[in-house]
PDB file of N, CA and C in Angstrom:
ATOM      1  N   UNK A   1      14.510  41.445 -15.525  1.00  0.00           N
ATOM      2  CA  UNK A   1      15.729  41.514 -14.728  1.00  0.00           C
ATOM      3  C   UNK A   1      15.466  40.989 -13.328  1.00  0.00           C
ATOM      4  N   UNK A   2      16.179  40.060 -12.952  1.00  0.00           N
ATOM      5  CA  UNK A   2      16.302  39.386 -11.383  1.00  0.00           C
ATOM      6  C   UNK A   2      17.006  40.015 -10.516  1.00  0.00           C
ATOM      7  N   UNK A   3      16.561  40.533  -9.238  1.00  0.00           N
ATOM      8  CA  UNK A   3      17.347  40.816  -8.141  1.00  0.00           C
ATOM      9  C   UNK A   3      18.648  40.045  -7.829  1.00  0.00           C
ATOM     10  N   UNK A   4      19.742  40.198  -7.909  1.00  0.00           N
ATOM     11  CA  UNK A   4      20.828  38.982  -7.520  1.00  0.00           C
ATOM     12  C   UNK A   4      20.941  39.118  -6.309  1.00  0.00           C
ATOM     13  N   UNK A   5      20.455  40.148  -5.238  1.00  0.00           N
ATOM     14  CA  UNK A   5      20.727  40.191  -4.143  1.00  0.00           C
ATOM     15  C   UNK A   5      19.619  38.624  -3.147  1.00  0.00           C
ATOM     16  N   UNK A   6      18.691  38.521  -4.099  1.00  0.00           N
ATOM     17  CA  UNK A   6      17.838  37.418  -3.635  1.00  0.00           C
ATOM     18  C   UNK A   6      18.411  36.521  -3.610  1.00  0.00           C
ATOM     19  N   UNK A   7      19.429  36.277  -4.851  1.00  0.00           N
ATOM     20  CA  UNK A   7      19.698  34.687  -4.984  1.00  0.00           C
ATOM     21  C   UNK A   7      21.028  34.473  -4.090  1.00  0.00           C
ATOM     22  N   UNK A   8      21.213  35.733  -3.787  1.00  0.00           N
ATOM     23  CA  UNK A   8      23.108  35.459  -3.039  1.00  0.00           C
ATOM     24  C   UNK A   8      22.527  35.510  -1.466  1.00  0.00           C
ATOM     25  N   UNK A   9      21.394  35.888  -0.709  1.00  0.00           N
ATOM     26  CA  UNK A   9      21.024  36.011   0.494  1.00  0.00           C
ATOM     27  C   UNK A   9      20.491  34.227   0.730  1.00  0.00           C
ATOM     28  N   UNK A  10      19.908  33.789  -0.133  1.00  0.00           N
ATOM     29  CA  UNK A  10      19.716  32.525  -0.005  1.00  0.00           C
ATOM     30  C   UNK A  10      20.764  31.163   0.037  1.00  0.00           C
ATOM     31  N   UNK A  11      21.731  31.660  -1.024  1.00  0.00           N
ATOM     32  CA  UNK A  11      22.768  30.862  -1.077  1.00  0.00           C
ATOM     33  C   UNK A  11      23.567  31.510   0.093  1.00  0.00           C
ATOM     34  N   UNK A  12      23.834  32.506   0.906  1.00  0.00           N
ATOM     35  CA  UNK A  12      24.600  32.662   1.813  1.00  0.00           C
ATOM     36  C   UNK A  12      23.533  31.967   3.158  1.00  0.00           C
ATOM     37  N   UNK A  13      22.558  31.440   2.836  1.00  0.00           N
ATOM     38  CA  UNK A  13      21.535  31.424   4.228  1.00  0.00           C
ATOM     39  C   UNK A  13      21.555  29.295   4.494  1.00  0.00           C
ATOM     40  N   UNK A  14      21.930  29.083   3.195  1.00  0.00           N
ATOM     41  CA  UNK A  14      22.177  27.685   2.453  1.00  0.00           C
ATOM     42  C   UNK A  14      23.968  27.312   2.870  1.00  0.00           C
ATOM     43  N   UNK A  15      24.685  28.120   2.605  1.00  0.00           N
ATOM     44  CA  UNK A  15      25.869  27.958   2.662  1.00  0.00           C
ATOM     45  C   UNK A  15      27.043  28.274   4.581  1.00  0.00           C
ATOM     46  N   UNK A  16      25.577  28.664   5.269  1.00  0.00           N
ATOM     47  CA  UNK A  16      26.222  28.632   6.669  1.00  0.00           C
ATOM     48  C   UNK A  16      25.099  27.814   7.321  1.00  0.00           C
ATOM     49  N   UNK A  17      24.668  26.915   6.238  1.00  0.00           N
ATOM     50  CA  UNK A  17      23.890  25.325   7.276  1.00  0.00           C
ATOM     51  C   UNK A  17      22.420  26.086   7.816  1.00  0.00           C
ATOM     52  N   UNK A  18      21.877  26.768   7.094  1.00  0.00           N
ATOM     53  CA  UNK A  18      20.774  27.940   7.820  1.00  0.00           C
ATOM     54  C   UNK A  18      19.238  26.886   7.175  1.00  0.00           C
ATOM     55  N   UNK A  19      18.221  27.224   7.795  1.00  0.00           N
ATOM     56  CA  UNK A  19      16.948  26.769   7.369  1.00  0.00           C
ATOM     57  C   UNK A  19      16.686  27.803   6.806  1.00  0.00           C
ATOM     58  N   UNK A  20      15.777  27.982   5.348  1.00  0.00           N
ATOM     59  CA  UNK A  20      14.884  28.528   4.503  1.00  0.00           C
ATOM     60  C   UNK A  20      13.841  28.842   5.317  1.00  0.00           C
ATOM     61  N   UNK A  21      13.071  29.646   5.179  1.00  0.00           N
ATOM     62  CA  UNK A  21      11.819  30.713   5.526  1.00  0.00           C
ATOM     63  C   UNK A  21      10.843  29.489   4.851  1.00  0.00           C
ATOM     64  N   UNK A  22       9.820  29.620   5.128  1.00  0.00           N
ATOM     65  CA  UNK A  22       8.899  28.849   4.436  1.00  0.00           C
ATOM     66  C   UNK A  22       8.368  29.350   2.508  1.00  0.00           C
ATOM     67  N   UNK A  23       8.463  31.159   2.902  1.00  0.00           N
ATOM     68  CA  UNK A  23       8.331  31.541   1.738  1.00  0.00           C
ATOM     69  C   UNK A  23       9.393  31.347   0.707  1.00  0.00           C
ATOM     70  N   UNK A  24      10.376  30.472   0.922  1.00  0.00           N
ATOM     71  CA  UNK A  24      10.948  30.159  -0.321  1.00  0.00           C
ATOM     72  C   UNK A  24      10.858  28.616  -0.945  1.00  0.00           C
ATOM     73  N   UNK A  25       9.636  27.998   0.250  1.00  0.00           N
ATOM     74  CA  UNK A  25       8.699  26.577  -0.576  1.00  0.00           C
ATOM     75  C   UNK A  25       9.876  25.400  -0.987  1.00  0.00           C
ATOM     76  N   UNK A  26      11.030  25.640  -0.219  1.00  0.00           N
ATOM     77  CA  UNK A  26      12.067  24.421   0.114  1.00  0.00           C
ATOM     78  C   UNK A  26      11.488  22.926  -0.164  1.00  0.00           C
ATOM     79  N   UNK A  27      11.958  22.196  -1.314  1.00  0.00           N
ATOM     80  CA  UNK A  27      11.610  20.702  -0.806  1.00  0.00           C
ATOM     81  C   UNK A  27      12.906  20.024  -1.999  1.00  0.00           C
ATOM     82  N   UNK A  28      12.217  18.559  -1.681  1.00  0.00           N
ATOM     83  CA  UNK A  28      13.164  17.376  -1.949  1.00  0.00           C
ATOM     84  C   UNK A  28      12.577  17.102  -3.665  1.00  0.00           C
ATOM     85  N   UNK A  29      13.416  16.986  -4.586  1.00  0.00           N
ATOM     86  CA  UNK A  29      12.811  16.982  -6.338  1.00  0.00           C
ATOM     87  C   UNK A  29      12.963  15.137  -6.239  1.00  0.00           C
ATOM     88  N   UNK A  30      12.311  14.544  -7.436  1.00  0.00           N
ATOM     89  CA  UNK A  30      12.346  13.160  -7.841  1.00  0.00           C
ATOM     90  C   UNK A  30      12.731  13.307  -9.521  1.00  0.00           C
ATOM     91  N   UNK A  31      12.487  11.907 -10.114  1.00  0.00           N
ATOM     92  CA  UNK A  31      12.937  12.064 -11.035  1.00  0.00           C
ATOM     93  C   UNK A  31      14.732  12.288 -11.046  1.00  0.00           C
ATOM     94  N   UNK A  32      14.606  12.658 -12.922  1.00  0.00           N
ATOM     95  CA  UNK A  32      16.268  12.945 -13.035  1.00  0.00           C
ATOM     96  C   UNK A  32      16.449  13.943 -11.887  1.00  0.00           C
ATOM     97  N   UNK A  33      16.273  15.204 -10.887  1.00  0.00           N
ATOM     98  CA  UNK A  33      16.942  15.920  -9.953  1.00  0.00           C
ATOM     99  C   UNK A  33      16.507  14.827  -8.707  1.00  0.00           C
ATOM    100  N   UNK A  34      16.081  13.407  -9.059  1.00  0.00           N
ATOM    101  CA  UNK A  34      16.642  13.129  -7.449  1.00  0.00           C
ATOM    102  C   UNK A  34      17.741  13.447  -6.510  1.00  0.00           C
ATOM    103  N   UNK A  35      17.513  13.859  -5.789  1.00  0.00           N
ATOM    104  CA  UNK A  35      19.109  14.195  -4.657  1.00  0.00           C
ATOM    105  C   UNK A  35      19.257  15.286  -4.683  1.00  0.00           C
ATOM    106  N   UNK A  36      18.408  15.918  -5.246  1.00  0.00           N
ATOM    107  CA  UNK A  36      18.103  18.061  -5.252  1.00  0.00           C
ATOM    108  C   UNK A  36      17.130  18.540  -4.503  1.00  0.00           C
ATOM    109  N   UNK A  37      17.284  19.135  -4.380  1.00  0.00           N
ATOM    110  CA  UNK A  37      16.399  20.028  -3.686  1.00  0.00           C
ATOM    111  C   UNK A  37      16.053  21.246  -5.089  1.00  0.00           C
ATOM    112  N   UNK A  38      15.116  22.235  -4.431  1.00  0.00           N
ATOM    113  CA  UNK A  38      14.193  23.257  -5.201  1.00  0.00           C
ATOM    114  C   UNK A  38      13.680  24.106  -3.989  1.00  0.00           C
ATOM    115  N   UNK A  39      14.209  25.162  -4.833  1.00  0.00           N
ATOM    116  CA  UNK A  39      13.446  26.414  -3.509  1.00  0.00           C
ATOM    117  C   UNK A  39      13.245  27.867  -4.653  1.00  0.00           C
ATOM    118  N   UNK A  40      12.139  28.794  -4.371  1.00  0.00           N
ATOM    119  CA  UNK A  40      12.095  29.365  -5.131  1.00  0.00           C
ATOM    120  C   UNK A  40      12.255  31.022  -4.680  1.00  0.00           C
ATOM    121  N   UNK A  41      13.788  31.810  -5.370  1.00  0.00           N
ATOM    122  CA  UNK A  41      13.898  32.606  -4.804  1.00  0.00           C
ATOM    123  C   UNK A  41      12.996  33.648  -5.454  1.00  0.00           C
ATOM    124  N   UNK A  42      12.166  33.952  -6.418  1.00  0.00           N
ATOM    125  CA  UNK A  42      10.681  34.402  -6.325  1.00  0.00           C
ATOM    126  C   UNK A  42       9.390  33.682  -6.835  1.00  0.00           C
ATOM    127  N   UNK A  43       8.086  33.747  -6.849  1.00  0.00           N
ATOM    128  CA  UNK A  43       7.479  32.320  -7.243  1.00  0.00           C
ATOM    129  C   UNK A  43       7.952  32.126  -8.808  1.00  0.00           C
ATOM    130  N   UNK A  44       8.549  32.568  -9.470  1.00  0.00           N
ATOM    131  CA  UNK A  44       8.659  31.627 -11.011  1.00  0.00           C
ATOM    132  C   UNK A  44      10.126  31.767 -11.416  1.00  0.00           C
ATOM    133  N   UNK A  45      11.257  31.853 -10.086  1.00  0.00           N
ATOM    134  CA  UNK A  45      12.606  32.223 -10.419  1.00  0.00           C
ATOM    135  C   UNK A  45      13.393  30.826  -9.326  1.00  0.00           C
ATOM    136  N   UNK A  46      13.352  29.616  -9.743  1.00  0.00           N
ATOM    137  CA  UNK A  46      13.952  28.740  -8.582  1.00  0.00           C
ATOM    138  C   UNK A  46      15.255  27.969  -9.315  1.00  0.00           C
ATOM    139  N   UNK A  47      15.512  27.764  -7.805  1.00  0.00           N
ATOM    140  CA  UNK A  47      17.244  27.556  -7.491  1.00  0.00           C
ATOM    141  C   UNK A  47      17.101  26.130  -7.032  1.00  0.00           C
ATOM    142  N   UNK A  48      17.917  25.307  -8.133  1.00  0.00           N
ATOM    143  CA  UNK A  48      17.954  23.714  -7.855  1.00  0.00           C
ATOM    144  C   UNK A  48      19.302  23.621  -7.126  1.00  0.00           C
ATOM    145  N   UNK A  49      19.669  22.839  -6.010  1.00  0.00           N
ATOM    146  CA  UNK A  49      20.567  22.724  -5.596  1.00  0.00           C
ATOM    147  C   UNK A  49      20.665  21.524  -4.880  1.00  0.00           C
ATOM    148  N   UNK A  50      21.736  20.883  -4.106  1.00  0.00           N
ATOM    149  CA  UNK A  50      21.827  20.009  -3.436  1.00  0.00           C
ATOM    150  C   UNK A  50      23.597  20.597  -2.151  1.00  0.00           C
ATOM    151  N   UNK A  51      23.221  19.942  -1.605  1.00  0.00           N
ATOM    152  CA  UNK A  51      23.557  20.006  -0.183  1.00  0.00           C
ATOM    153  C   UNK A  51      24.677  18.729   0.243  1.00  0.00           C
ATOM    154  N   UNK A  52      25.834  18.578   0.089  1.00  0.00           N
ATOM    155  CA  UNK A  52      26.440  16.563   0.296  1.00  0.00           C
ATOM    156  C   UNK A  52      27.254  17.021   1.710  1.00  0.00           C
ATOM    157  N   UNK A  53      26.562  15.821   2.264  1.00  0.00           N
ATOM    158  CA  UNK A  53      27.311  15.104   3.922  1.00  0.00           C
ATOM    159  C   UNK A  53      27.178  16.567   5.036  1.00  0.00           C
ATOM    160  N   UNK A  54      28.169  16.506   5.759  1.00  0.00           N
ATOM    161  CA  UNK A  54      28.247  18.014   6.523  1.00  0.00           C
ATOM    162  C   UNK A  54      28.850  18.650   6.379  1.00  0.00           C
ATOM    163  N   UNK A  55      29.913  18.592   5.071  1.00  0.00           N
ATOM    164  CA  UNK A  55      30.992  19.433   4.787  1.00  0.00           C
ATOM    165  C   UNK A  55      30.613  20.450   4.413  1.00  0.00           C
ATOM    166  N   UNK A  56      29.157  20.588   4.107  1.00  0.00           N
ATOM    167  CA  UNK A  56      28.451  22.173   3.560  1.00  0.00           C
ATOM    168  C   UNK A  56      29.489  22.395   1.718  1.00  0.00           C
ATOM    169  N   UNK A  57      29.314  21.587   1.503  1.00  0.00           N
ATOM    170  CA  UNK A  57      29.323  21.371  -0.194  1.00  0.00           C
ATOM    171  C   UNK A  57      28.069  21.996  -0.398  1.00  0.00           C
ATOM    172  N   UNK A  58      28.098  22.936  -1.339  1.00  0.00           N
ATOM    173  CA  UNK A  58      26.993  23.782  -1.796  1.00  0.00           C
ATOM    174  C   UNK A  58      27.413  23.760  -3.914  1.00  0.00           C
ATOM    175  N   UNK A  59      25.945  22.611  -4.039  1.00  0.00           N
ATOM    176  CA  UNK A  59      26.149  22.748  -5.632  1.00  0.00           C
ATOM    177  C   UNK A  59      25.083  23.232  -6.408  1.00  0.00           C
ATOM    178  N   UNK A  60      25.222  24.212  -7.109  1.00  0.00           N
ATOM    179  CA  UNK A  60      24.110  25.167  -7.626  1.00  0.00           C
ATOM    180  C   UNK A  60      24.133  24.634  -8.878  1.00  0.00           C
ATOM    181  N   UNK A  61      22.513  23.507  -9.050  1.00  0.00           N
ATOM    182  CA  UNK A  61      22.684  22.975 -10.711  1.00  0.00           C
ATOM    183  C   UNK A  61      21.668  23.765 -11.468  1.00  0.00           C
ATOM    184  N   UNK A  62      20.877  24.283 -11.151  1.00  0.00           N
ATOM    185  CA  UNK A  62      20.592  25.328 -11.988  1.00  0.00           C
ATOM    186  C   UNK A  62      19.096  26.191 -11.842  1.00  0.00           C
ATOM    187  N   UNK A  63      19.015  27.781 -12.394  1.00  0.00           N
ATOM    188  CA  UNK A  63      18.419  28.671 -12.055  1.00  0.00           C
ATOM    189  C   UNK A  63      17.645  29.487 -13.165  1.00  0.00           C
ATOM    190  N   UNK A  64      16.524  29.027 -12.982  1.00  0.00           N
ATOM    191  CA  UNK A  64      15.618  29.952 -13.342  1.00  0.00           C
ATOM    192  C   UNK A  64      14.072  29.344 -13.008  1.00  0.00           C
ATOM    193  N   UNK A  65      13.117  29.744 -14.633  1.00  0.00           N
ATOM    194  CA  UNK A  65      11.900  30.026 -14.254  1.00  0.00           C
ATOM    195  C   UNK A  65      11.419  28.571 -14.679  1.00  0.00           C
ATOM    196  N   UNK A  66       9.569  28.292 -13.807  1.00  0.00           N
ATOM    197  CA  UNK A  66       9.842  26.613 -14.111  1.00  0.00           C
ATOM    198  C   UNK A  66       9.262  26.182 -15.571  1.00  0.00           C
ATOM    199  N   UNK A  67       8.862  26.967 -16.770  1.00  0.00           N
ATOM    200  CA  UNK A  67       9.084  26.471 -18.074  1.00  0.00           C
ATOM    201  C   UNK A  67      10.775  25.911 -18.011  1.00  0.00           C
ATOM    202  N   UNK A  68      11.746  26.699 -18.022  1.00  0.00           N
ATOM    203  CA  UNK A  68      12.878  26.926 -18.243  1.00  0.00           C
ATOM    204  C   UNK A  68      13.921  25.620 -17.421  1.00  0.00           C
ATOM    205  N   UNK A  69      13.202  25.102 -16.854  1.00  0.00           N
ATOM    206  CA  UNK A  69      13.969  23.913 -15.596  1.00  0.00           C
ATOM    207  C   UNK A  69      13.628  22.520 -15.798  1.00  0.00           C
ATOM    208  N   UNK A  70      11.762  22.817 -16.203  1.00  0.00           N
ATOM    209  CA  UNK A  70      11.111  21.624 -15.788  1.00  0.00           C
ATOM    210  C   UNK A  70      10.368  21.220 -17.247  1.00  0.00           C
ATOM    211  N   UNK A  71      10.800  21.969 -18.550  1.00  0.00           N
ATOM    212  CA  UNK A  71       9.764  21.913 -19.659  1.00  0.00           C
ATOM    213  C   UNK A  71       9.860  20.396 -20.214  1.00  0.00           C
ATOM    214  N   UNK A  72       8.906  20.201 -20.931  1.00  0.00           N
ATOM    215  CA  UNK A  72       9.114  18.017 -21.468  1.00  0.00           C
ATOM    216  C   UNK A  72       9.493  18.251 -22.317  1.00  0.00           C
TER     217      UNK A  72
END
């Protein structure tokens, strides 16, 4: 069972233009999630998302563990 309070403090920290803590290991994905980002709201529970222009468009493409995101 996942805390949801983790994943809604991040997306509210994401969704008023806020910088990430370092402990949630924020970066830029390649490949098919070019233009995403990846941050992990615990180490094996991460939140792919992307961010468009300054309108603070917030698109949550998808969440979980990284078998579950990233498997071949």
């Amino acid at each position: 069972n996942k805390d949801l309070n983790k994943l809604f403090d991040v997306v509210n920290i994401l969704a008023e233009g806020g910088i990430l803590e370092a402990k949630y290991r924020d970066h830029d994905l390649s490949g098919k999630y070019k233009g995403t980002r990846e941050c992990h709201i615990e180490p094996d529970w991460l939140l792919v998302y992307e961010i468009q222009n300054d309108v603070l468009v917030l698109i949550l493409y998808r969440l979980g563990t990284h078998s579950e995101l990233f498997k071949k």
